[in-house]
N, C-alpha and C. Protein backbone atom coordinates (compact mmCIF):
# COMPACT_ATOMS: atom_id res chain seq x y z
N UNK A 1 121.88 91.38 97.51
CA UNK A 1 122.65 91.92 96.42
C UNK A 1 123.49 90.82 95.79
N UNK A 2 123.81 90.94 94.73
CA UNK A 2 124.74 90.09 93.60
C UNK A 2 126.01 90.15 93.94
N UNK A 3 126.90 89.38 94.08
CA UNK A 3 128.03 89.46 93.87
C UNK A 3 128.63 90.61 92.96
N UNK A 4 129.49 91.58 93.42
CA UNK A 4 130.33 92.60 92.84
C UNK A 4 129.16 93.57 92.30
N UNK A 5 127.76 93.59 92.87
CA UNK A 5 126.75 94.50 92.45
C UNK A 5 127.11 95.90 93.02
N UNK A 6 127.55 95.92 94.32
CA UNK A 6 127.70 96.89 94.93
C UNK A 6 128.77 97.58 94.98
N UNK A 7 129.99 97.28 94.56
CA UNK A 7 131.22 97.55 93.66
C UNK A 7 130.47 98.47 92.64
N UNK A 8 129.91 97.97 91.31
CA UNK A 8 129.49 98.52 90.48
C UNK A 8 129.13 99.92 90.66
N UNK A 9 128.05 100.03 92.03
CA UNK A 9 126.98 101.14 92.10
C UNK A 9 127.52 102.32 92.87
N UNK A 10 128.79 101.54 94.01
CA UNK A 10 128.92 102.93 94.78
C UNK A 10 129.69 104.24 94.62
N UNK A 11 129.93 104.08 93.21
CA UNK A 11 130.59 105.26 93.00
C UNK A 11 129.54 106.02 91.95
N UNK A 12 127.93 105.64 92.01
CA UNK A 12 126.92 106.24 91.22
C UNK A 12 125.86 106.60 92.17
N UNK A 13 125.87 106.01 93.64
CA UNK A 13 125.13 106.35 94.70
C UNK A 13 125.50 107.32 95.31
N UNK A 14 125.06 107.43 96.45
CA UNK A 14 125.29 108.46 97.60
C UNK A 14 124.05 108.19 98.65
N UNK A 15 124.78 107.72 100.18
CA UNK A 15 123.78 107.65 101.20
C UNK A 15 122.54 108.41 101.38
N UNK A 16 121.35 107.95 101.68
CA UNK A 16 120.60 109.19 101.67
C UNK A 16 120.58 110.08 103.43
N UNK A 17 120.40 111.21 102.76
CA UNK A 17 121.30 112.02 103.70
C UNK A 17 120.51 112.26 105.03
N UNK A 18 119.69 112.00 105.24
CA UNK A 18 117.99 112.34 106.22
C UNK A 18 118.03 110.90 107.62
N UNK A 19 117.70 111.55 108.92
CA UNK A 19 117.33 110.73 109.41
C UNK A 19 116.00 109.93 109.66
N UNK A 20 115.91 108.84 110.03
CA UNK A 20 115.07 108.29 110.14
C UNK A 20 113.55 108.34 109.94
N UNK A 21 113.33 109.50 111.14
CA UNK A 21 112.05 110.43 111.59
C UNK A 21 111.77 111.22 110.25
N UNK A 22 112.79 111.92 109.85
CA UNK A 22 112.73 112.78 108.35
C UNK A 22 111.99 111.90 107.26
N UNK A 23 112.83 110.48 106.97
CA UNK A 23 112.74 109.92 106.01
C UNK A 23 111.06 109.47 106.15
N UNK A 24 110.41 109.09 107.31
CA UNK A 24 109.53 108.39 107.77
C UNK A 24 108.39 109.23 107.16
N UNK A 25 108.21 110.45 107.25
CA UNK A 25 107.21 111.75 107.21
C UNK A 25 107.42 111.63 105.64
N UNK A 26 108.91 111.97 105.18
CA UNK A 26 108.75 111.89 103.74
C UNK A 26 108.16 110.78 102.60
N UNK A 27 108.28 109.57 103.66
CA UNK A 27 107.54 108.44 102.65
C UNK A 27 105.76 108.63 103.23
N UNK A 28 106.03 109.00 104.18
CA UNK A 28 104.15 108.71 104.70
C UNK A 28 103.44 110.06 103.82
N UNK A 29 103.70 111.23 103.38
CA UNK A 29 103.61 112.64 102.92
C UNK A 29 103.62 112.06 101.01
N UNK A 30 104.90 111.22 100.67
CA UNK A 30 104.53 110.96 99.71
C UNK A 30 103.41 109.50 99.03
N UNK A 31 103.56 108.99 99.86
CA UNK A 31 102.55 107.57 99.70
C UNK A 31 101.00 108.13 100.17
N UNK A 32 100.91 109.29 100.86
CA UNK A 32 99.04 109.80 101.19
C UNK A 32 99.19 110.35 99.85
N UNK A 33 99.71 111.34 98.88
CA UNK A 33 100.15 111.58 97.65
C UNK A 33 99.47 111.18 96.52
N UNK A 34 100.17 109.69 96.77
CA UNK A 34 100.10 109.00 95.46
C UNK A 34 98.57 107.90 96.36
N UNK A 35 97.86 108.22 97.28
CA UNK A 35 96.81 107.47 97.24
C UNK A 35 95.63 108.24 96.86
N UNK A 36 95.73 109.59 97.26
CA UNK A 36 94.98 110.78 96.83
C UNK A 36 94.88 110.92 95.71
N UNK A 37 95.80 111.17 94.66
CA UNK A 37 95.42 111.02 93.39
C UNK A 37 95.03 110.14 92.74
N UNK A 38 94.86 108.71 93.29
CA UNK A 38 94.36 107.36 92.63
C UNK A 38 92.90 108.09 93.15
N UNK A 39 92.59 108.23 93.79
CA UNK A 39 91.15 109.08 94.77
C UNK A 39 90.98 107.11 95.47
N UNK A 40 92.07 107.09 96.18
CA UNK A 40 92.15 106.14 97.02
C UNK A 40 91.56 106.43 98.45
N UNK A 41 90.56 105.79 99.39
CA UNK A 41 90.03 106.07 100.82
C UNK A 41 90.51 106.00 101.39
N UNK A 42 91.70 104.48 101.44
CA UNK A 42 92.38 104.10 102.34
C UNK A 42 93.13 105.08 102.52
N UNK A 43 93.93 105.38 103.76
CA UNK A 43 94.71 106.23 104.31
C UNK A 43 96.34 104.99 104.95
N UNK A 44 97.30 105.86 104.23
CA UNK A 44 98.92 104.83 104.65
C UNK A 44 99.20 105.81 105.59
N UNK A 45 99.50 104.68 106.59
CA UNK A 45 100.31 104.76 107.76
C UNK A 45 101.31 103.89 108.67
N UNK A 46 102.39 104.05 108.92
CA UNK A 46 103.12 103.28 109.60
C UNK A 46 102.54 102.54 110.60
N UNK A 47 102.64 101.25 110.80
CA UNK A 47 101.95 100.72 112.02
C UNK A 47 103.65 99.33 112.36
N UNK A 48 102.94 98.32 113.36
CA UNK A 48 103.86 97.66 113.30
C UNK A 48 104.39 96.40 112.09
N UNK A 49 102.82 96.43 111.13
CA UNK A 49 103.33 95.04 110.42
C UNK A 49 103.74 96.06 109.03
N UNK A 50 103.84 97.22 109.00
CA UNK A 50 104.91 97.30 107.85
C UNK A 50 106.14 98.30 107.89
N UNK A 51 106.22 98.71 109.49
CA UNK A 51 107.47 99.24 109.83
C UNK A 51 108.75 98.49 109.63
N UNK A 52 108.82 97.55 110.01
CA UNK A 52 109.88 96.45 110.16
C UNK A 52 110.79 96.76 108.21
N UNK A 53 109.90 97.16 107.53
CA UNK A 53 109.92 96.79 105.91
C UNK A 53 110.57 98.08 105.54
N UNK A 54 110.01 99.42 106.65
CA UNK A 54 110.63 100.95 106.04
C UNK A 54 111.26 101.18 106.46
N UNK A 55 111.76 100.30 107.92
CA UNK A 55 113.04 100.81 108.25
C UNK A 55 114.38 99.71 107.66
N UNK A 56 113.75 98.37 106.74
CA UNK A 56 114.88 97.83 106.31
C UNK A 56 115.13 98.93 104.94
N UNK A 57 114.07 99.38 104.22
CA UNK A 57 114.58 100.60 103.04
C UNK A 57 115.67 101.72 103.47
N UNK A 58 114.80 102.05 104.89
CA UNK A 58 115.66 103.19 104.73
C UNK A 58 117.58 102.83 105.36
N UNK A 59 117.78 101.68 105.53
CA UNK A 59 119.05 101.22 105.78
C UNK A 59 119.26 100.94 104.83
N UNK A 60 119.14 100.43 103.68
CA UNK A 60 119.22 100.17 102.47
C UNK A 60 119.65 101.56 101.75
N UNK A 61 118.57 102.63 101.62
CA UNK A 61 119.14 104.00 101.01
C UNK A 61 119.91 104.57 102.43
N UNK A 62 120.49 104.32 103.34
CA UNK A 62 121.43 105.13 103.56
C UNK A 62 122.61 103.99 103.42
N UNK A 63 122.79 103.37 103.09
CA UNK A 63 123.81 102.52 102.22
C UNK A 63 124.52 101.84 103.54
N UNK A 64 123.32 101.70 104.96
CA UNK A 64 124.29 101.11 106.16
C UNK A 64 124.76 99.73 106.03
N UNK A 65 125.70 99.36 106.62
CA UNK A 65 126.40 97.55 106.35
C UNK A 65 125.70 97.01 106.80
N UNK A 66 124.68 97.12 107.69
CA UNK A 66 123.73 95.98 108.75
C UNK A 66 123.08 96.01 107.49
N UNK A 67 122.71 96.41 106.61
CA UNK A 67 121.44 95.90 105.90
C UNK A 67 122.21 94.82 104.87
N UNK A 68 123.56 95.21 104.53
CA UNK A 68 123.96 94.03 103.07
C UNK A 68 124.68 93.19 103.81
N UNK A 69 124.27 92.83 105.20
CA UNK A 69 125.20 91.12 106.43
C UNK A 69 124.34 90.37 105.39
């Protein structure tokens, strides 16, 4: 983040409110979604080389401090 970016935003945000497990189903539910309607084969699923990436998002939308060290 930018200098004084996050000043700017947090009084237009709000943490997202869901844990982890929640959030996890909701991105995997919406990303099969949006591959289905491309009439995509491949099938998305969490594995280990792009977990590391959804769980830095979802610290990111719940606005935790470990993610903006």
């Amino acid at each position: 983040m930018f200098a004084g970016e996050r000043k700017k935003t947090s009084g237009r945000l709000f943490p997202f409110p869901h844990p982890y497990d929640e959030y996890r189903q909701i991105l995997t539910r919406s990303a099969r979604l949006v591959l289905d309607k491309q009439r995509e084969s491949n099938a998305f699923m969490v594995d280990d080389k792009n977990e590391p990436v959804i769980k830095q998002l979802f610290l990111y939308l719940k606005m935790d401090e470990s993610f903006f060290r």
